[in-house]
N, C-alpha and C. Protein backbone atom coordinates (compact mmCIF):
# COMPACT_ATOMS: atom_id res chain seq x y z
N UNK A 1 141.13 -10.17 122.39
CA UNK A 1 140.23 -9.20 121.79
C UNK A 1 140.48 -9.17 120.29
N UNK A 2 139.40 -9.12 119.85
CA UNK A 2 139.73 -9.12 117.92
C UNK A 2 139.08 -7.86 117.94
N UNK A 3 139.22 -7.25 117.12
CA UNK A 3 138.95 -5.51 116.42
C UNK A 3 139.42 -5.75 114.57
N UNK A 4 138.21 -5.43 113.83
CA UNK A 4 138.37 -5.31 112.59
C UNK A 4 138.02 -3.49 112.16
N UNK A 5 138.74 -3.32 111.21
CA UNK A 5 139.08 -1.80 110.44
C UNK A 5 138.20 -2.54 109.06
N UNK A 6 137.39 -1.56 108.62
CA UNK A 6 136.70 -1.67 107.52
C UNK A 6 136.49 -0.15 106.65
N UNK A 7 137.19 -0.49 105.24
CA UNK A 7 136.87 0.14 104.48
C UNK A 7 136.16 -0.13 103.16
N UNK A 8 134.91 0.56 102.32
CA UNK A 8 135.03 0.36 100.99
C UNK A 8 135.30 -0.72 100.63
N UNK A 9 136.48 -0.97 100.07
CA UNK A 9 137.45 -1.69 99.39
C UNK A 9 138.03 -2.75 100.08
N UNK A 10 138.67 -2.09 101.17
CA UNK A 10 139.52 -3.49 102.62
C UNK A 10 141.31 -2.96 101.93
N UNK A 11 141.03 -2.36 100.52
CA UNK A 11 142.74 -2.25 100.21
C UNK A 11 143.49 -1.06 101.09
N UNK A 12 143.22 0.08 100.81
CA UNK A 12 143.95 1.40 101.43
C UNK A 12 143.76 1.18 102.84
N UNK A 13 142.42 2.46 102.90
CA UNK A 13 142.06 3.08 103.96
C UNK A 13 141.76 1.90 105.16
N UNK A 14 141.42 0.89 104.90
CA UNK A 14 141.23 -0.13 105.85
C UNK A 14 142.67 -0.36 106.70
N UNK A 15 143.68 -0.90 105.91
CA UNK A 15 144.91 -0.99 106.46
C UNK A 15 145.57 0.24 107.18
N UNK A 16 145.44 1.68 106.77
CA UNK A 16 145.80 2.88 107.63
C UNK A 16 145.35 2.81 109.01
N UNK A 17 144.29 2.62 108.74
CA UNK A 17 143.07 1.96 110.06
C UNK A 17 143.86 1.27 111.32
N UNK A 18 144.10 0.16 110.20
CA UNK A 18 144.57 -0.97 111.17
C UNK A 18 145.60 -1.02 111.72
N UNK A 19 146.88 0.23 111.23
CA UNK A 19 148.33 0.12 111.70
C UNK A 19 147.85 1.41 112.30
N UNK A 20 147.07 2.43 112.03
CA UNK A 20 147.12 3.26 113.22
C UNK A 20 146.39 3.08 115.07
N UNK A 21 145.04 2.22 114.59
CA UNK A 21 144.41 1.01 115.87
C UNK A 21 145.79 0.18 116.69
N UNK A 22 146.87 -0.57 115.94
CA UNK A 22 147.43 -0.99 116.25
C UNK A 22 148.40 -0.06 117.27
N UNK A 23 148.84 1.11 116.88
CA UNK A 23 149.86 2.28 117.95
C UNK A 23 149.05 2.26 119.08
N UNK A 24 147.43 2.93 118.25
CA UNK A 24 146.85 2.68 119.68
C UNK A 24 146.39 1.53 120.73
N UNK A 25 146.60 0.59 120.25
CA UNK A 25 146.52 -0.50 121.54
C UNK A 25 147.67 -0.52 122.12
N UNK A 26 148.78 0.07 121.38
CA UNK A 26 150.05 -0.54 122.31
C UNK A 26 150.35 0.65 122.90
N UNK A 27 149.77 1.70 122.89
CA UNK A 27 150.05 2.70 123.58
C UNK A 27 149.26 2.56 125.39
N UNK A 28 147.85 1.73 125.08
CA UNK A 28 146.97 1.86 125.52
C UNK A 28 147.18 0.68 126.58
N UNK A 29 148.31 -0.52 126.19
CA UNK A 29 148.59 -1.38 126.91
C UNK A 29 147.63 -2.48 126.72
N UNK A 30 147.03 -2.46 125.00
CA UNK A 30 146.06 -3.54 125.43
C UNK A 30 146.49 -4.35 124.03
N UNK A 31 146.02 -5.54 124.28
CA UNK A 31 146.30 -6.87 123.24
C UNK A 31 145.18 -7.18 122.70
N UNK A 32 145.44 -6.92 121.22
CA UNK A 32 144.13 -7.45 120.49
C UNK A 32 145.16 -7.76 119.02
N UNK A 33 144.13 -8.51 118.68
CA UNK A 33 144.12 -8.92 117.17
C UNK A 33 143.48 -7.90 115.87
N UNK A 34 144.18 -7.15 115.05
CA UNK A 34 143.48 -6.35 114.27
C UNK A 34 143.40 -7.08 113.04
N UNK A 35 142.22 -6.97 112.35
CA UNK A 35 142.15 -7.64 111.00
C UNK A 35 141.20 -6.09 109.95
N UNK A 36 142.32 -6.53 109.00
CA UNK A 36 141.84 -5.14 108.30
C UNK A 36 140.61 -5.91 106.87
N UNK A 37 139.43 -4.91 106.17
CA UNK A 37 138.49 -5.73 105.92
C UNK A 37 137.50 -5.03 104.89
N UNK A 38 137.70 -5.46 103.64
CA UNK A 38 136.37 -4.57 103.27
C UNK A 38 134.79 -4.92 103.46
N UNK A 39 134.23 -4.00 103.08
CA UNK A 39 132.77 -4.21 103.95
C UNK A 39 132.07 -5.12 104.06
N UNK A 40 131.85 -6.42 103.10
CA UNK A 40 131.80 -7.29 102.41
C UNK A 40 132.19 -8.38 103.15
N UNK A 41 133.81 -8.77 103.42
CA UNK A 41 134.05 -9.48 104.77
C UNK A 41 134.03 -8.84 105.73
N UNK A 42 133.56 -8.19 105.86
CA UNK A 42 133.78 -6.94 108.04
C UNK A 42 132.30 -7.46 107.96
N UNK A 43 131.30 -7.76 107.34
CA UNK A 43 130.07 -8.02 107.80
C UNK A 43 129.99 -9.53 108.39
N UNK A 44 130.95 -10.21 107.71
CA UNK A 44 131.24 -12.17 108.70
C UNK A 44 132.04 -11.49 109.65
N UNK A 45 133.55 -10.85 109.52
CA UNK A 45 134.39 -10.98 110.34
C UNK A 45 133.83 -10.26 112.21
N UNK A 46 133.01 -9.07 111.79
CA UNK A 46 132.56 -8.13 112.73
C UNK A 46 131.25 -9.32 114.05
N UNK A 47 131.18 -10.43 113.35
CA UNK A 47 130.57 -11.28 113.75
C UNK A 47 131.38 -11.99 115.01
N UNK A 48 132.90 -12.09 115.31
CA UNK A 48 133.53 -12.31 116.25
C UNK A 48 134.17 -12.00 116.81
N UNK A 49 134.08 -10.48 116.02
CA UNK A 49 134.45 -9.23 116.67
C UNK A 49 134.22 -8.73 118.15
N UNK A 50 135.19 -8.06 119.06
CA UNK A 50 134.67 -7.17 120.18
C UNK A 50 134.72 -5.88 119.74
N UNK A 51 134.96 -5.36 118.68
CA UNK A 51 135.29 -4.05 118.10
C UNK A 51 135.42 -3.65 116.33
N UNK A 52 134.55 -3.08 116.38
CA UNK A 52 134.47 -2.62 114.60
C UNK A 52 135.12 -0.84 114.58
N UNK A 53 135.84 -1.05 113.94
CA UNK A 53 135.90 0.41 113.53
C UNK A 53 136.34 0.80 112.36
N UNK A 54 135.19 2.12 111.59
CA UNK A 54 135.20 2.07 110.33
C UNK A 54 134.29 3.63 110.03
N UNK A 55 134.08 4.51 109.09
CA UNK A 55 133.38 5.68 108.93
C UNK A 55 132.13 5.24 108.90
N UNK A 56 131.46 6.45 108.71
CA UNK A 56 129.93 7.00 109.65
C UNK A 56 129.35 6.57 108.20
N UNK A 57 129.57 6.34 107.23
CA UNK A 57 128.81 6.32 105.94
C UNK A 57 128.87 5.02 105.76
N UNK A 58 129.63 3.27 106.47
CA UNK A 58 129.80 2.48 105.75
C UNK A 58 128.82 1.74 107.71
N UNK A 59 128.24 2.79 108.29
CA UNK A 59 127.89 1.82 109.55
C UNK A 59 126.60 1.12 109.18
N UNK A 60 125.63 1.41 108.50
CA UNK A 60 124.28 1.16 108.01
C UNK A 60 124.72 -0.18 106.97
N UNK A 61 125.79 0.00 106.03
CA UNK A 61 125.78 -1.04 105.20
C UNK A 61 126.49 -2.38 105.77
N UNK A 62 127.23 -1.95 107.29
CA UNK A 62 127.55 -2.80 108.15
C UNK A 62 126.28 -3.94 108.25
N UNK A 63 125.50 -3.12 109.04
CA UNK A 63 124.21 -3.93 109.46
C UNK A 63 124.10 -4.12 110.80
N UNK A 64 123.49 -4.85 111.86
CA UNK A 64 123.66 -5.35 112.84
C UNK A 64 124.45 -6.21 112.94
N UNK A 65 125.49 -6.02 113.78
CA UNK A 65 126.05 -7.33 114.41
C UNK A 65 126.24 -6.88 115.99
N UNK A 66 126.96 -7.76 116.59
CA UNK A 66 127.32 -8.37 118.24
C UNK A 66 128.29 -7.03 118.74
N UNK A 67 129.17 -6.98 117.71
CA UNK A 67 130.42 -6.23 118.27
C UNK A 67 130.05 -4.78 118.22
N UNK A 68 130.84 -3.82 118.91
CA UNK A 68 130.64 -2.40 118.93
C UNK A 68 131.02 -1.77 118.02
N UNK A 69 130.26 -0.82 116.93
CA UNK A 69 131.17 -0.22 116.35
C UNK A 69 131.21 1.07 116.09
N UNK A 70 132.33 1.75 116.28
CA UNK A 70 132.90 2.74 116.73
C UNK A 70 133.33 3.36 115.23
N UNK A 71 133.06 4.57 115.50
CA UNK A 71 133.04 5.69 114.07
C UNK A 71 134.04 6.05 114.08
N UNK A 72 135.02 6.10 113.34
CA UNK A 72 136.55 7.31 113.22
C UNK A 72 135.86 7.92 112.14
N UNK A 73 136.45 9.49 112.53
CA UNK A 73 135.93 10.20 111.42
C UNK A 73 137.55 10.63 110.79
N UNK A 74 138.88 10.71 111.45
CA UNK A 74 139.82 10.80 110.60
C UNK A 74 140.69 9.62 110.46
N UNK A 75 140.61 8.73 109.75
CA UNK A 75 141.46 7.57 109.99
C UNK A 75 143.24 8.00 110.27
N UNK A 76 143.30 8.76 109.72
CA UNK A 76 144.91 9.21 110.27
C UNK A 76 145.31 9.94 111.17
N UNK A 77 143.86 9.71 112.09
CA UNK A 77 144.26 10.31 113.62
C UNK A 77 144.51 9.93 114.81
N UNK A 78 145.83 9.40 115.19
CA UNK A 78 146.06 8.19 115.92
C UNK A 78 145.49 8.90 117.27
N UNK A 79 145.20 9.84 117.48
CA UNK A 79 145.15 10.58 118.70
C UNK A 79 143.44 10.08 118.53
N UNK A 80 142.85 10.69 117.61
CA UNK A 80 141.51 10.44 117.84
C UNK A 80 140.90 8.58 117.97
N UNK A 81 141.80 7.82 116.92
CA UNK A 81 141.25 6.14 117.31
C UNK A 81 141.97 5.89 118.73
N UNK A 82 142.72 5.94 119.21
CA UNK A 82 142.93 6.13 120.88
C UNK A 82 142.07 6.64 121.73
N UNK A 83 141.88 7.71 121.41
CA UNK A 83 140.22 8.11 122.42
C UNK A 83 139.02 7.10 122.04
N UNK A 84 138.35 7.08 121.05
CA UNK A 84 137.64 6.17 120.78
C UNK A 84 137.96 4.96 121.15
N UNK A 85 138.70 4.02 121.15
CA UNK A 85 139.12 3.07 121.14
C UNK A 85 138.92 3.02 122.89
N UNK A 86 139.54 3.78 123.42
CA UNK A 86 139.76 3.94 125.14
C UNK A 86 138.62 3.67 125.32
N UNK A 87 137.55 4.90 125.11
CA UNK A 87 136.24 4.57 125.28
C UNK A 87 135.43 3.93 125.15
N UNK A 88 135.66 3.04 124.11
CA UNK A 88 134.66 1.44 123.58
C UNK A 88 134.93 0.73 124.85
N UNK A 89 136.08 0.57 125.28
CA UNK A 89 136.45 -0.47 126.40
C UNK A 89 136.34 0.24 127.61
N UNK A 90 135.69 0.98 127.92
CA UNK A 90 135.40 1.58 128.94
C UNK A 90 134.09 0.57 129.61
C-alpha cells in the first residue's frame, strides 16, 4: 500500500502528516509505504497512490486522481488520522 501526506510546501506540515500516518498504521497493523509531498508532486505521486491524505483546502487543487483522498482536519491528531485512515480501508 503507498499513502502520500500532502502539504502546501511538502516541507513541515507534510512530514508531521507522515510520521503521525505512520503510528497509525503500526498501530493499526497495517504496512504501507508513506511518502510525504507537496502539492505539486502529490498530484504525480497520488497517481499510484491507494491513499492521499492532506486538508480540505488543498483537495480541489489536488484534482482528480485514482487514489482516495481522505481529509485530516488536525494533522497532529494521531487519534483522528487513525480513524480516518481505519475507515478509508474499510
Amino acid at each position: 500500500m503507498k499513502i502520500v501526506t500532502v502539504c502546501g510546501m511538502g516541507i513541515g506540515t507534510s512530514v508531521l502528516l507522515k510520521m503521525n500516518a505512520e503510528k497509525a498504521l503500526r498501530s493499526l497493523g497495517v504496512d504501507a509505504d508513506v511518502e510525504a509531498a507537496d502539492i505539486g508532486t502529490a498530484r504525480g505521486a497520488a497517481r499510484t497512490a491507494n491513499l492521499v491524505l492532506t486538508s480540505a483546502d488543498l483537495v480541489e487543487e489536488l484534482g482528480e486522481v485514482p487514489a482516495t483522498v481522505v481529509v485530516i482536519n488536525n494533522f497532529t491528531s494521531v487519534d483522528e488520522v487513525t480513524q480516518k485512515i481505519s475507515a478509508a480501508l474499510e
